[in-house]
PDB file of N, CA and C in Angstrom:
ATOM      1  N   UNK A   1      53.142-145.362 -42.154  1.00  0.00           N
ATOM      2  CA  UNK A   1      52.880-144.622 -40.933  1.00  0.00           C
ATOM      3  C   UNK A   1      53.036-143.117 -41.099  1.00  0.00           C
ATOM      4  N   UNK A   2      53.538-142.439 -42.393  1.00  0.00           N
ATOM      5  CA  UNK A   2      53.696-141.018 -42.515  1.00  0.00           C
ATOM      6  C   UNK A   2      51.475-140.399 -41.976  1.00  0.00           C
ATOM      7  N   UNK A   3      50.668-141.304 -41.836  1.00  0.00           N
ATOM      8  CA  UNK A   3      50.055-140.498 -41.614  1.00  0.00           C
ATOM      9  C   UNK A   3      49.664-140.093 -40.511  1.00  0.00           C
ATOM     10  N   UNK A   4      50.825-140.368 -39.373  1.00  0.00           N
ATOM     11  CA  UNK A   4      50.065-140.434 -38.029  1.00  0.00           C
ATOM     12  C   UNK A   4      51.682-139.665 -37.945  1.00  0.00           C
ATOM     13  N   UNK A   5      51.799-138.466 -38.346  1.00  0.00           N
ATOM     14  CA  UNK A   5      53.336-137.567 -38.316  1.00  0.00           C
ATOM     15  C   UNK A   5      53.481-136.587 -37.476  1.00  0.00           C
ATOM     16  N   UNK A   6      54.462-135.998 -36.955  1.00  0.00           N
ATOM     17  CA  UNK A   6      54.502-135.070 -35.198  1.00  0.00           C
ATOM     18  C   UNK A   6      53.189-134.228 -34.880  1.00  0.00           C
ATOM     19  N   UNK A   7      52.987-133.971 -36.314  1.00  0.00           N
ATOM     20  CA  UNK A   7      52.011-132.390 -35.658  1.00  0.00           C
ATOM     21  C   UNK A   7      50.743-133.381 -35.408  1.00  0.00           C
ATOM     22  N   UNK A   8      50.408-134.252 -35.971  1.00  0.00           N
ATOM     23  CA  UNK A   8      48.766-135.278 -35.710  1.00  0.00           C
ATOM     24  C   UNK A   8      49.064-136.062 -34.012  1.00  0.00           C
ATOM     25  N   UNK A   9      50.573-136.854 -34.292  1.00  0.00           N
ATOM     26  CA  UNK A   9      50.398-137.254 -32.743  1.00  0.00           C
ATOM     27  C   UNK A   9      50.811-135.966 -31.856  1.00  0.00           C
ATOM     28  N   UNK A  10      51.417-134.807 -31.996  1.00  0.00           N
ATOM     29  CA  UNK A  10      51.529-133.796 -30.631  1.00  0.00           C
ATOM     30  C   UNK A  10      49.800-133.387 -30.749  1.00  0.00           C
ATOM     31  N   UNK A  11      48.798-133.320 -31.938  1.00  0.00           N
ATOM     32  CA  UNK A  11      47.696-133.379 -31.457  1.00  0.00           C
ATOM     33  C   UNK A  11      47.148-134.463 -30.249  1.00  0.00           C
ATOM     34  N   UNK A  12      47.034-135.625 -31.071  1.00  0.00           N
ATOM     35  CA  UNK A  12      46.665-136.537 -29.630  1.00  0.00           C
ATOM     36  C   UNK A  12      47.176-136.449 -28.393  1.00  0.00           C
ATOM     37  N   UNK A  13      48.849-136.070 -28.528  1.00  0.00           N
ATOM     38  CA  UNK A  13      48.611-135.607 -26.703  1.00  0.00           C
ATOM     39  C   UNK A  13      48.399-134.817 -25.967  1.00  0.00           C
ATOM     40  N   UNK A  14      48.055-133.628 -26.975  1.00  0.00           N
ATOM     41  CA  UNK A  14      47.190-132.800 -26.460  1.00  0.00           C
ATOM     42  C   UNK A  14      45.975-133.193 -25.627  1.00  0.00           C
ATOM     43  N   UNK A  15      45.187-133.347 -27.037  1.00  0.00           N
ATOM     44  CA  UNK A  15      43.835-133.832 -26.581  1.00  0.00           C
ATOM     45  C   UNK A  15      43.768-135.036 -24.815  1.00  0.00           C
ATOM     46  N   UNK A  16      45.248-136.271 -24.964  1.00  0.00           N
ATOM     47  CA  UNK A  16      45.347-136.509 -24.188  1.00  0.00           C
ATOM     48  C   UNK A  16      45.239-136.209 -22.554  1.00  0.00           C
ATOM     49  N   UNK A  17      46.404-135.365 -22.429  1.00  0.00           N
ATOM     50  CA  UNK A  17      46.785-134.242 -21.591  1.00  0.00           C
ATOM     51  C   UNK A  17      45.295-133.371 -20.828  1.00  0.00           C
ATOM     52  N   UNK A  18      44.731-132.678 -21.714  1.00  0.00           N
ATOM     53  CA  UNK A  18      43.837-131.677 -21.721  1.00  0.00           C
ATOM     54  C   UNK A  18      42.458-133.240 -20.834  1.00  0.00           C
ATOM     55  N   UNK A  19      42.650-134.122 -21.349  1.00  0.00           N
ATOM     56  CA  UNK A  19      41.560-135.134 -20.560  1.00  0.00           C
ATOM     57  C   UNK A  19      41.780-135.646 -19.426  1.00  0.00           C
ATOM     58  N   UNK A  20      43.284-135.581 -19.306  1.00  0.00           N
ATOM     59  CA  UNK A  20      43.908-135.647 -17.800  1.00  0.00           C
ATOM     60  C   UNK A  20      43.964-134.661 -16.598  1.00  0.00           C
ATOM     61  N   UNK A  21      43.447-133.370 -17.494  1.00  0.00           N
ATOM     62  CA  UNK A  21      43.613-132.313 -16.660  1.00  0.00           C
ATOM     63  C   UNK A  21      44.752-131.619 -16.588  1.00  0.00           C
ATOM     64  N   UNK A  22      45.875-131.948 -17.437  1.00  0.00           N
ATOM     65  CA  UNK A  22      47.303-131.195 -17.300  1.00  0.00           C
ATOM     66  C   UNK A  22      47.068-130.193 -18.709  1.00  0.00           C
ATOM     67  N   UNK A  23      46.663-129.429 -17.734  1.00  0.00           N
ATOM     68  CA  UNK A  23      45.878-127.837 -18.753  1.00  0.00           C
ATOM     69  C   UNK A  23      47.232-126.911 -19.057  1.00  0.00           C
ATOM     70  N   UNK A  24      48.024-126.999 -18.689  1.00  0.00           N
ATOM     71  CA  UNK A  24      49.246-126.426 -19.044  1.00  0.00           C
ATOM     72  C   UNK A  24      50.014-127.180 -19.804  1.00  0.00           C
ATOM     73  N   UNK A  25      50.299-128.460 -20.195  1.00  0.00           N
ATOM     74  CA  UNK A  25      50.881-129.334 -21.073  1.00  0.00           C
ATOM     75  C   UNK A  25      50.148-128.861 -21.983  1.00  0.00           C
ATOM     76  N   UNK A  26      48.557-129.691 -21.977  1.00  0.00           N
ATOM     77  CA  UNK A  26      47.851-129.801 -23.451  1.00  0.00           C
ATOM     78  C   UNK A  26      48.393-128.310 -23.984  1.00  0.00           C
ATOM     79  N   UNK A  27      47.979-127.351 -23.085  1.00  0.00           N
ATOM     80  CA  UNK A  27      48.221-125.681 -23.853  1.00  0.00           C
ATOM     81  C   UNK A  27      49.263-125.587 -24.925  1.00  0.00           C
ATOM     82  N   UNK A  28      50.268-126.331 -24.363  1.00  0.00           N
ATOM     83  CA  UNK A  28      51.831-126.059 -25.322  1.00  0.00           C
ATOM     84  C   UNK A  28      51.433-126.664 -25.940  1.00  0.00           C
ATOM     85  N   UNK A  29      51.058-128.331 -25.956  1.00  0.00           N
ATOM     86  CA  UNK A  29      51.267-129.360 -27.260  1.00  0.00           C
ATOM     87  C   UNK A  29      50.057-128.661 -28.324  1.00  0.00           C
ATOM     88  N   UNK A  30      49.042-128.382 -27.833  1.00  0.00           N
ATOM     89  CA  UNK A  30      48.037-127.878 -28.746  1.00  0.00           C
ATOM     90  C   UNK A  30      48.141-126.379 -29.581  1.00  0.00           C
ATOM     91  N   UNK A  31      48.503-125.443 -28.715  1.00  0.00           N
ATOM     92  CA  UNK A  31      49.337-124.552 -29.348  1.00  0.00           C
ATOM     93  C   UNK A  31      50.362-124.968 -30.523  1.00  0.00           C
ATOM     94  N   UNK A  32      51.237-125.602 -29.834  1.00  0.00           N
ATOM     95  CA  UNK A  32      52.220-125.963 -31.513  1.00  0.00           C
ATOM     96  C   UNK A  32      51.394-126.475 -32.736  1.00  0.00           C
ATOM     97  N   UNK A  33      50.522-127.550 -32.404  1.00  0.00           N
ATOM     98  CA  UNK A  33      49.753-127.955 -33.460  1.00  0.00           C
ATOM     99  C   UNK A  33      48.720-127.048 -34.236  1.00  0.00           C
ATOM    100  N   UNK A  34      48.386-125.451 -33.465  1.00  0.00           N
ATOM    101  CA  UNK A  34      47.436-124.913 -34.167  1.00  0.00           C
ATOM    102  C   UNK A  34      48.422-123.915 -34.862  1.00  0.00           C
ATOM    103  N   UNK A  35      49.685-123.867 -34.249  1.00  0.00           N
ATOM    104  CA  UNK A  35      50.740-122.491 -35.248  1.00  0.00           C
ATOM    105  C   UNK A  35      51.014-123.582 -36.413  1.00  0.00           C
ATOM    106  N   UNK A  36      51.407-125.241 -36.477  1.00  0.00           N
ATOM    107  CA  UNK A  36      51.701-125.957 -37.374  1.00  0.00           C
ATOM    108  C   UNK A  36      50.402-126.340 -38.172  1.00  0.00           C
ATOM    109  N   UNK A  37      48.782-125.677 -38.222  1.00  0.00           N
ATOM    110  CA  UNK A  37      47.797-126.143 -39.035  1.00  0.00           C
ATOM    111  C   UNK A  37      47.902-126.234 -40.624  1.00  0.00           C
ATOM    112  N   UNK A  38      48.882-126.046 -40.930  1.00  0.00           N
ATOM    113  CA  UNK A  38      48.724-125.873 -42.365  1.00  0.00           C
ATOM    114  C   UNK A  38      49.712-127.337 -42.869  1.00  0.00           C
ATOM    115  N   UNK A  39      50.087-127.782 -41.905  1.00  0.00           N
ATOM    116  CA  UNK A  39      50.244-129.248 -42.217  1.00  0.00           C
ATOM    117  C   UNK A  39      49.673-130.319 -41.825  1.00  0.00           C
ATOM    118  N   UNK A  40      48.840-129.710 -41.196  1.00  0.00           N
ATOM    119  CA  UNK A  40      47.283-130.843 -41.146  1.00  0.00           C
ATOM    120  C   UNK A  40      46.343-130.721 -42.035  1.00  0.00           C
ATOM    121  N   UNK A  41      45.023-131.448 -41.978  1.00  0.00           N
ATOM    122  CA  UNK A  41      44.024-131.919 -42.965  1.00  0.00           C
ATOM    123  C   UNK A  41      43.075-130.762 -41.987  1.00  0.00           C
ATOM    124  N   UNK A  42      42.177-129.838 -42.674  1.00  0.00           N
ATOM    125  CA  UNK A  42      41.097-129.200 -42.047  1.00  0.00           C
ATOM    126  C   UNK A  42      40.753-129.706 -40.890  1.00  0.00           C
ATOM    127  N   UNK A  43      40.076-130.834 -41.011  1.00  0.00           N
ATOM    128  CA  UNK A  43      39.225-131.843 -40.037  1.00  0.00           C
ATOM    129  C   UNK A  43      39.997-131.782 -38.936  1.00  0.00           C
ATOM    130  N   UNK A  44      41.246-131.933 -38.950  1.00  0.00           N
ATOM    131  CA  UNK A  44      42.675-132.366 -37.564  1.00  0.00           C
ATOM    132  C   UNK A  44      43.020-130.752 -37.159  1.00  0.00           C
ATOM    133  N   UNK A  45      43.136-129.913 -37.579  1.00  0.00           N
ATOM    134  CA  UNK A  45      42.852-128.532 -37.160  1.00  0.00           C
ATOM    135  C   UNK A  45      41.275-128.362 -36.312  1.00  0.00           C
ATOM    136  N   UNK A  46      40.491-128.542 -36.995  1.00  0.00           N
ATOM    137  CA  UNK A  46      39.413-127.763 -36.138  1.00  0.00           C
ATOM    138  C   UNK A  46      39.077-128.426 -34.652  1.00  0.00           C
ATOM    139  N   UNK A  47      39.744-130.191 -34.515  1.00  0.00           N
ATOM    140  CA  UNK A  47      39.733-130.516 -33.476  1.00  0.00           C
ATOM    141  C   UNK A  47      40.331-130.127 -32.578  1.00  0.00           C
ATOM    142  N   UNK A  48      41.647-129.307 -33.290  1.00  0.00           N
ATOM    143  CA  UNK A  48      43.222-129.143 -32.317  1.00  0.00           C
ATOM    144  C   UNK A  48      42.571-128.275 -31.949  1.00  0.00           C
ATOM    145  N   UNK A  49      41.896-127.380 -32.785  1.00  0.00           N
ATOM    146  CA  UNK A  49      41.411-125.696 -32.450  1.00  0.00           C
ATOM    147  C   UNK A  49      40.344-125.882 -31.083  1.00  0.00           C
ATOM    148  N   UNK A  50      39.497-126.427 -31.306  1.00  0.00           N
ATOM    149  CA  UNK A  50      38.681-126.747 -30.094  1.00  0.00           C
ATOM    150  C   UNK A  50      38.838-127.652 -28.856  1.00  0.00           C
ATOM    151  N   UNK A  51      40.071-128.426 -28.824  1.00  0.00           N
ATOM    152  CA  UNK A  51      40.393-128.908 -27.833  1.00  0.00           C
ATOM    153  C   UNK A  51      41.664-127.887 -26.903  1.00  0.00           C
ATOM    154  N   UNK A  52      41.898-127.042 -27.438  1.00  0.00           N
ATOM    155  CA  UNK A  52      42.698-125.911 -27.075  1.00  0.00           C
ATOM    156  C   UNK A  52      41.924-124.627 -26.373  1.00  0.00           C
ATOM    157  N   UNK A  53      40.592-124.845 -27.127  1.00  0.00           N
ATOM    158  CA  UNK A  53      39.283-123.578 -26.814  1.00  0.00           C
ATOM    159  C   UNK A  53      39.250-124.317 -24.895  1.00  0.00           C
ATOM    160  N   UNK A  54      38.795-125.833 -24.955  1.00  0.00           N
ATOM    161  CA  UNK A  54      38.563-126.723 -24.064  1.00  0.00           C
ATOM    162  C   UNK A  54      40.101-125.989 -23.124  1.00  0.00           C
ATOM    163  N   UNK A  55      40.867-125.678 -23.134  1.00  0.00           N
ATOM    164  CA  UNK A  55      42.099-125.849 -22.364  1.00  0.00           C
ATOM    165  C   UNK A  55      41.471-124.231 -21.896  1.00  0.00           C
ATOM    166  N   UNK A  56      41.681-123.600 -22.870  1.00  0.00           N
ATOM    167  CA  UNK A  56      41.257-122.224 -22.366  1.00  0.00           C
ATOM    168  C   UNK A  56      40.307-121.888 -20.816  1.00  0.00           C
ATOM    169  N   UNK A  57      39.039-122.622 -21.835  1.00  0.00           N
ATOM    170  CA  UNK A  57      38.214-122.326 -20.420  1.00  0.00           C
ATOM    171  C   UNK A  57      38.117-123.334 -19.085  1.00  0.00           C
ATOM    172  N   UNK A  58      38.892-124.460 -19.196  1.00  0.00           N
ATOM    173  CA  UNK A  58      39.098-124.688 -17.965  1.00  0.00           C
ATOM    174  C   UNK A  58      40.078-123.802 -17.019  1.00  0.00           C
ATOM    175  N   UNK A  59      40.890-122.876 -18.063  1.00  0.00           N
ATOM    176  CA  UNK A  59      42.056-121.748 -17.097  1.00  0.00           C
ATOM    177  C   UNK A  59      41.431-120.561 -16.942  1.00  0.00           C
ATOM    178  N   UNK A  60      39.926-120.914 -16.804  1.00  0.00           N
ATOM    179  CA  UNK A  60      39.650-119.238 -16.698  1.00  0.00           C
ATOM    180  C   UNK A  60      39.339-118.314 -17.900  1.00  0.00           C
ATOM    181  N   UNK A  61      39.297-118.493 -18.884  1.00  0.00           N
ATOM    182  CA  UNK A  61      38.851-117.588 -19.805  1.00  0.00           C
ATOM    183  C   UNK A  61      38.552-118.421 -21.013  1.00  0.00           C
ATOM    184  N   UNK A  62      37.023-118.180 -20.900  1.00  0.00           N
ATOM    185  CA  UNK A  62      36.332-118.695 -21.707  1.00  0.00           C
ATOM    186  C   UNK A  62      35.910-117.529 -22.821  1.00  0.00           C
ATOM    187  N   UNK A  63      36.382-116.693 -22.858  1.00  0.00           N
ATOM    188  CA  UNK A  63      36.555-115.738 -24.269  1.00  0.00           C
ATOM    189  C   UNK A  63      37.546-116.143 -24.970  1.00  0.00           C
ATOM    190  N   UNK A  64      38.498-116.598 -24.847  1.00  0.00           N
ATOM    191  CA  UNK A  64      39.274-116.963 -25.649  1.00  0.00           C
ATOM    192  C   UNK A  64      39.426-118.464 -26.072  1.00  0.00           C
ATOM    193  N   UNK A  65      38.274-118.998 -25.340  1.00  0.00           N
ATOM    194  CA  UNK A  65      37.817-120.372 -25.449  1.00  0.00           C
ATOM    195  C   UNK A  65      37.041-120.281 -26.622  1.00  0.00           C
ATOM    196  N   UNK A  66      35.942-119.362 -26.228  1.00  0.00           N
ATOM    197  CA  UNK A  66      34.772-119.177 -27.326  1.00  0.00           C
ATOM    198  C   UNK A  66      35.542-118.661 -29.028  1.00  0.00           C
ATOM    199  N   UNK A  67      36.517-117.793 -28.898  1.00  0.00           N
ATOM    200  CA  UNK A  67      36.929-116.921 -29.944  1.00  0.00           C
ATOM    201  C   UNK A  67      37.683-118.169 -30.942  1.00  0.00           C
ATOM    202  N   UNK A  68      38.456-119.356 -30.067  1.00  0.00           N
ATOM    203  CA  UNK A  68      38.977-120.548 -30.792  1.00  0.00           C
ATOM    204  C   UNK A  68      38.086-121.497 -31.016  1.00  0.00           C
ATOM    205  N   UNK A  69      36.991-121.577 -30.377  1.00  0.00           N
ATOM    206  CA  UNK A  69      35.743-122.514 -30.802  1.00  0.00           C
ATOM    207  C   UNK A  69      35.140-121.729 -32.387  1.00  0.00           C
ATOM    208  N   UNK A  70      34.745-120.548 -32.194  1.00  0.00           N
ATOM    209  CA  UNK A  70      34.617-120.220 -33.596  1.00  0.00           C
ATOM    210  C   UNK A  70      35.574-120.234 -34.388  1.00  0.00           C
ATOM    211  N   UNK A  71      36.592-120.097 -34.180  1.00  0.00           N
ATOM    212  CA  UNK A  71      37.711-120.463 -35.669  1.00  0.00           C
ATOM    213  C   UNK A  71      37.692-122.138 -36.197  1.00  0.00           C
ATOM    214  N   UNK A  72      36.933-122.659 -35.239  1.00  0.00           N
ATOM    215  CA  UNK A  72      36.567-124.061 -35.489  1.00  0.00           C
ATOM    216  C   UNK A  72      35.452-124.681 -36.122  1.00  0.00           C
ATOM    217  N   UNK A  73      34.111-123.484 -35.872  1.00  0.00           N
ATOM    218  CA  UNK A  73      33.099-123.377 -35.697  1.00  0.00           C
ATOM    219  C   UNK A  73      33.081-123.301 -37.437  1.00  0.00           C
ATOM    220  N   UNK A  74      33.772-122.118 -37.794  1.00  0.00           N
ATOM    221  CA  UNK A  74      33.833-121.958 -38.971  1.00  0.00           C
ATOM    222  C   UNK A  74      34.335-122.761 -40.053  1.00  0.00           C
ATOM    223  N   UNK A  75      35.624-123.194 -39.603  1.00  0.00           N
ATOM    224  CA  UNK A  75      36.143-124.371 -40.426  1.00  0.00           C
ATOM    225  C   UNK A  75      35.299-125.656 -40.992  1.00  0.00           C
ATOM    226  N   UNK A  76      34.158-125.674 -39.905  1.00  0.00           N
ATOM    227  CA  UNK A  76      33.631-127.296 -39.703  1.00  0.00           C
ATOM    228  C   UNK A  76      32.663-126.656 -40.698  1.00  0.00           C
ATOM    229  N   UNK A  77      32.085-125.747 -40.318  1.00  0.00           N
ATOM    230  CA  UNK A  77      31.209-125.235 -42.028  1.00  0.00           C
ATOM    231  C   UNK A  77      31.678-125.286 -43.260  1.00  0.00           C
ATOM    232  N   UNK A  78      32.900-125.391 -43.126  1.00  0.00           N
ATOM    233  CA  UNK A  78      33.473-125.306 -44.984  1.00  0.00           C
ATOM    234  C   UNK A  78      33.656-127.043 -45.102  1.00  0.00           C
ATOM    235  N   UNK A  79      34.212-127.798 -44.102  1.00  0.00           N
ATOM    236  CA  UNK A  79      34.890-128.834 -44.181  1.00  0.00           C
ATOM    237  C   UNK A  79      34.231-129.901 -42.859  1.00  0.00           C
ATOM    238  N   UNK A  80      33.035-130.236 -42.728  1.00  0.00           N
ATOM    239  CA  UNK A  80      32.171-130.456 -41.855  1.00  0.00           C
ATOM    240  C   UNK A  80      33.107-132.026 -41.434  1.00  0.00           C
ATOM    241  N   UNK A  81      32.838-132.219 -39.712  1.00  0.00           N
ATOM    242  CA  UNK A  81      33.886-133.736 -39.186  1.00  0.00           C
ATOM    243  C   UNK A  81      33.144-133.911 -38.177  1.00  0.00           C
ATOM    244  N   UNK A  82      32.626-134.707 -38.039  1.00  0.00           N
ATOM    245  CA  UNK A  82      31.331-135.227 -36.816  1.00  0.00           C
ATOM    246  C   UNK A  82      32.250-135.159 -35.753  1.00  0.00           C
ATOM    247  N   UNK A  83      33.689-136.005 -35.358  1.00  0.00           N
ATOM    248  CA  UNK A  83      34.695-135.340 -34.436  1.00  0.00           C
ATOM    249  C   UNK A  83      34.669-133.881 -33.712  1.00  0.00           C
ATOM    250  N   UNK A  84      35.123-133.352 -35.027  1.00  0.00           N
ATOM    251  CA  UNK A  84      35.059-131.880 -34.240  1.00  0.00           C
ATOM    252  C   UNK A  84      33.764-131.287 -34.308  1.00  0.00           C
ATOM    253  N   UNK A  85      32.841-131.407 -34.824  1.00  0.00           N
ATOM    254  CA  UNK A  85      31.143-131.273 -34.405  1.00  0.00           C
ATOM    255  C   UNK A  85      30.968-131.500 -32.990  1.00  0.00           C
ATOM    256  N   UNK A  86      31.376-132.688 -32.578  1.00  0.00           N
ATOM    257  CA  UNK A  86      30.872-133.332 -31.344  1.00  0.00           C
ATOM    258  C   UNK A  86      31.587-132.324 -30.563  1.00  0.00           C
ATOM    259  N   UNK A  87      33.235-132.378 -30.318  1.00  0.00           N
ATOM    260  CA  UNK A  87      33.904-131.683 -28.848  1.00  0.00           C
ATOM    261  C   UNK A  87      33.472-130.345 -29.724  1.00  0.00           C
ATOM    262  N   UNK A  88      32.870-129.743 -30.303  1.00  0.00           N
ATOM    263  CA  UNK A  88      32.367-128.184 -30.065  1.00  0.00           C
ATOM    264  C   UNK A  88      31.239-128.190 -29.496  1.00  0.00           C
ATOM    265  N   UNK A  89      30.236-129.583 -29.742  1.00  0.00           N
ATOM    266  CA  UNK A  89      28.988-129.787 -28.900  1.00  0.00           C
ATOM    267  C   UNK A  89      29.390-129.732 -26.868  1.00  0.00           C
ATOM    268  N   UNK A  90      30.435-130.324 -27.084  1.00  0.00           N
ATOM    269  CA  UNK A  90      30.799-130.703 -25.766  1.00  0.00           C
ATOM    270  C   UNK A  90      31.315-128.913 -24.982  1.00  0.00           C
ATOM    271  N   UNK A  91      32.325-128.429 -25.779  1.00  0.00           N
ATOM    272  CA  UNK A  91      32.667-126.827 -25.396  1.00  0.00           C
ATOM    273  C   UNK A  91      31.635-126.619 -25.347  1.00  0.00           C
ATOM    274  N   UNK A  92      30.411-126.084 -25.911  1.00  0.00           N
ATOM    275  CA  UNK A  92      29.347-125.551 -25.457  1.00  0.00           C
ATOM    276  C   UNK A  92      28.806-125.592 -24.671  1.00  0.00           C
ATOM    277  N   UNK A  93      28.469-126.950 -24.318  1.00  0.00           N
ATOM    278  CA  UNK A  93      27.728-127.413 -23.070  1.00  0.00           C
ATOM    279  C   UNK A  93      28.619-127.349 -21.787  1.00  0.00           C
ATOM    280  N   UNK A  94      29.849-126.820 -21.931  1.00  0.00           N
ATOM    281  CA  UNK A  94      30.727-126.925 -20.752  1.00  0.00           C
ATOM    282  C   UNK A  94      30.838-125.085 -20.133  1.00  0.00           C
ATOM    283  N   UNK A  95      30.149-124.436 -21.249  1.00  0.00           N
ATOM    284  CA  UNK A  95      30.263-122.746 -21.129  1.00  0.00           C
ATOM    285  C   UNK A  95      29.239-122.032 -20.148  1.00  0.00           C
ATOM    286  N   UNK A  96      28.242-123.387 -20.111  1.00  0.00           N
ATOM    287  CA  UNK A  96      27.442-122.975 -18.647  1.00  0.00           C
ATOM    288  C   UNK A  96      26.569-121.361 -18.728  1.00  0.00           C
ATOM    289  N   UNK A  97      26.501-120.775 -17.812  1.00  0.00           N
ATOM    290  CA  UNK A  97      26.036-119.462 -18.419  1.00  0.00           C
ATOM    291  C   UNK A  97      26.850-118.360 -18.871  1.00  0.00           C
ATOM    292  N   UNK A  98      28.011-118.542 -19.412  1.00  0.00           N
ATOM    293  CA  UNK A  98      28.735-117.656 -19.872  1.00  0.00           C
ATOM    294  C   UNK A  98      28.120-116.962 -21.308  1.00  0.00           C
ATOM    295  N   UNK A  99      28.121-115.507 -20.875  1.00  0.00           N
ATOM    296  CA  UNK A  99      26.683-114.865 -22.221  1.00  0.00           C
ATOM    297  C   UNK A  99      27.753-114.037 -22.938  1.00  0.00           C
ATOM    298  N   UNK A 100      28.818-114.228 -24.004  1.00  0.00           N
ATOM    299  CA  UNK A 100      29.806-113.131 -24.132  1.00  0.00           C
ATOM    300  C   UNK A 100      29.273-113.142 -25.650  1.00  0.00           C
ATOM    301  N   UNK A 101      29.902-112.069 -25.958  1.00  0.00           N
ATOM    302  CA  UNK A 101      28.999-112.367 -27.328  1.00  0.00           C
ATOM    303  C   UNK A 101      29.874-113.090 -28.365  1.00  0.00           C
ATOM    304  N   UNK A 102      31.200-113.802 -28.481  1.00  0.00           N
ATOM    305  CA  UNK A 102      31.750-114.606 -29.019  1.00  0.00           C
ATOM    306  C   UNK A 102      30.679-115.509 -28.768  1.00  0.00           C
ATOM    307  N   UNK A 103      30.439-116.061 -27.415  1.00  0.00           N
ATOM    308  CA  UNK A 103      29.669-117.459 -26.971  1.00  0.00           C
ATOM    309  C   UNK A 103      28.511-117.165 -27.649  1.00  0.00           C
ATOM    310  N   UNK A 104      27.483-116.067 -28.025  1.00  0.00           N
ATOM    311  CA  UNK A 104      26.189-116.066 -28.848  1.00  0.00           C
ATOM    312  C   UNK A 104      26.597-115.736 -30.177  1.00  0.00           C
ATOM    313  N   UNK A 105      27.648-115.778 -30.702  1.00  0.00           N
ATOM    314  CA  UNK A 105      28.023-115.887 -32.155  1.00  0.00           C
ATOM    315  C   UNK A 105      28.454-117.678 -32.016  1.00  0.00           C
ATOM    316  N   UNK A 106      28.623-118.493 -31.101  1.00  0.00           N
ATOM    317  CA  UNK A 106      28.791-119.410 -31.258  1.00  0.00           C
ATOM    318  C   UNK A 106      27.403-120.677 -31.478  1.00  0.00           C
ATOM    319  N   UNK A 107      26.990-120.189 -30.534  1.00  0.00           N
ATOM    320  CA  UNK A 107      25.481-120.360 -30.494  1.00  0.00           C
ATOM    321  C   UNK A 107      25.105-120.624 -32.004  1.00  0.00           C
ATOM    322  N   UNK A 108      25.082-119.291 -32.482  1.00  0.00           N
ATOM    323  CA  UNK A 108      24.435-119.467 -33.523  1.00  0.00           C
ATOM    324  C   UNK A 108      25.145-119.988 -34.975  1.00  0.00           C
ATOM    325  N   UNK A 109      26.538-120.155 -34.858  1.00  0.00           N
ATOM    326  CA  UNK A 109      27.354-121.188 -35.519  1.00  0.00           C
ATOM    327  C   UNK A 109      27.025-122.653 -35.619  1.00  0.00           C
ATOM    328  N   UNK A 110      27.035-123.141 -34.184  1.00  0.00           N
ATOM    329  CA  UNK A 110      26.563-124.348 -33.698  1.00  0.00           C
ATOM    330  C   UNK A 110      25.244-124.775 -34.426  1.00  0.00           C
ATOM    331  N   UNK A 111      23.996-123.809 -34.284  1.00  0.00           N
ATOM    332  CA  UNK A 111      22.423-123.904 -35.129  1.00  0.00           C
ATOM    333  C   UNK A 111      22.876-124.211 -36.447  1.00  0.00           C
ATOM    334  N   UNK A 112      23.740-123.645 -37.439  1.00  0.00           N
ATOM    335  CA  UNK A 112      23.788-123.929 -38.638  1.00  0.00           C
ATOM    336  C   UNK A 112      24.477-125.427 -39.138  1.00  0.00           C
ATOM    337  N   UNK A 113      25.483-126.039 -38.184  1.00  0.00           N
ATOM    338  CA  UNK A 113      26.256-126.717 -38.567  1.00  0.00           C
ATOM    339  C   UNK A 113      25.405-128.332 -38.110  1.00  0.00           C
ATOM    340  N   UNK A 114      25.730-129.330 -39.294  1.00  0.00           N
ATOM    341  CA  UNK A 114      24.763-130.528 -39.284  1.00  0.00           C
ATOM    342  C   UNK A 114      25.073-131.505 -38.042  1.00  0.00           C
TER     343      UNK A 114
END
């Protein structure tokens, strides 16, 4: 069971949390897991990273949604995870007409990635 260890499950309850709508929980649990990324696997980072982007812009600021979607955006280019492919598909489509230019550097992140 070492592979399912604090920082992977305080991910899942993040992600949990953040699907429940308790946008201030997920924030903390997902936060710890993105200051603790370097004891995760790429793939389990770029999800934490974008399900945290997800927390962002449901509180109102989707610049700092967008700015953690690309640190994700990027990762998934070096270390590609249909997972975190998908919830960055999903952040996107949740950004509505927000035109910032993080969000059209994301845009065009999104075009490159398979």
């Amino acid at each position: 069971f070492d592979f399912y260890d604090e920082t992977r499950l305080a991910g899942f309850r993040g992600f949990a949390l953040q699907r429940a709508e308790r946008f201030d929980e997920a924030r903390v649990a997902l936060e710890g897991v993105v200051a603790r990324a370097s004891r995760l696997n790429p793939k389990q980072t770029t999800v934490a990273l974008v399900d945290l982007a997800v927390v962002h812009m449901a509180a109102g600021d989707p610049d700092e949604g967008c700015s953690l979607a690309l640190m994700a955006a990027d990762k998934l280019s070096r270390a590609p995870y249909a997972t975190g492919i998908d919830r960055l598909r999903v952040f996107w489509s949740g950004l509505g007409d927000h035109h910032s230019s993080a969000a059209r550097l994301l845009a065009e992140r999104l075009s490159d990635l398979p």
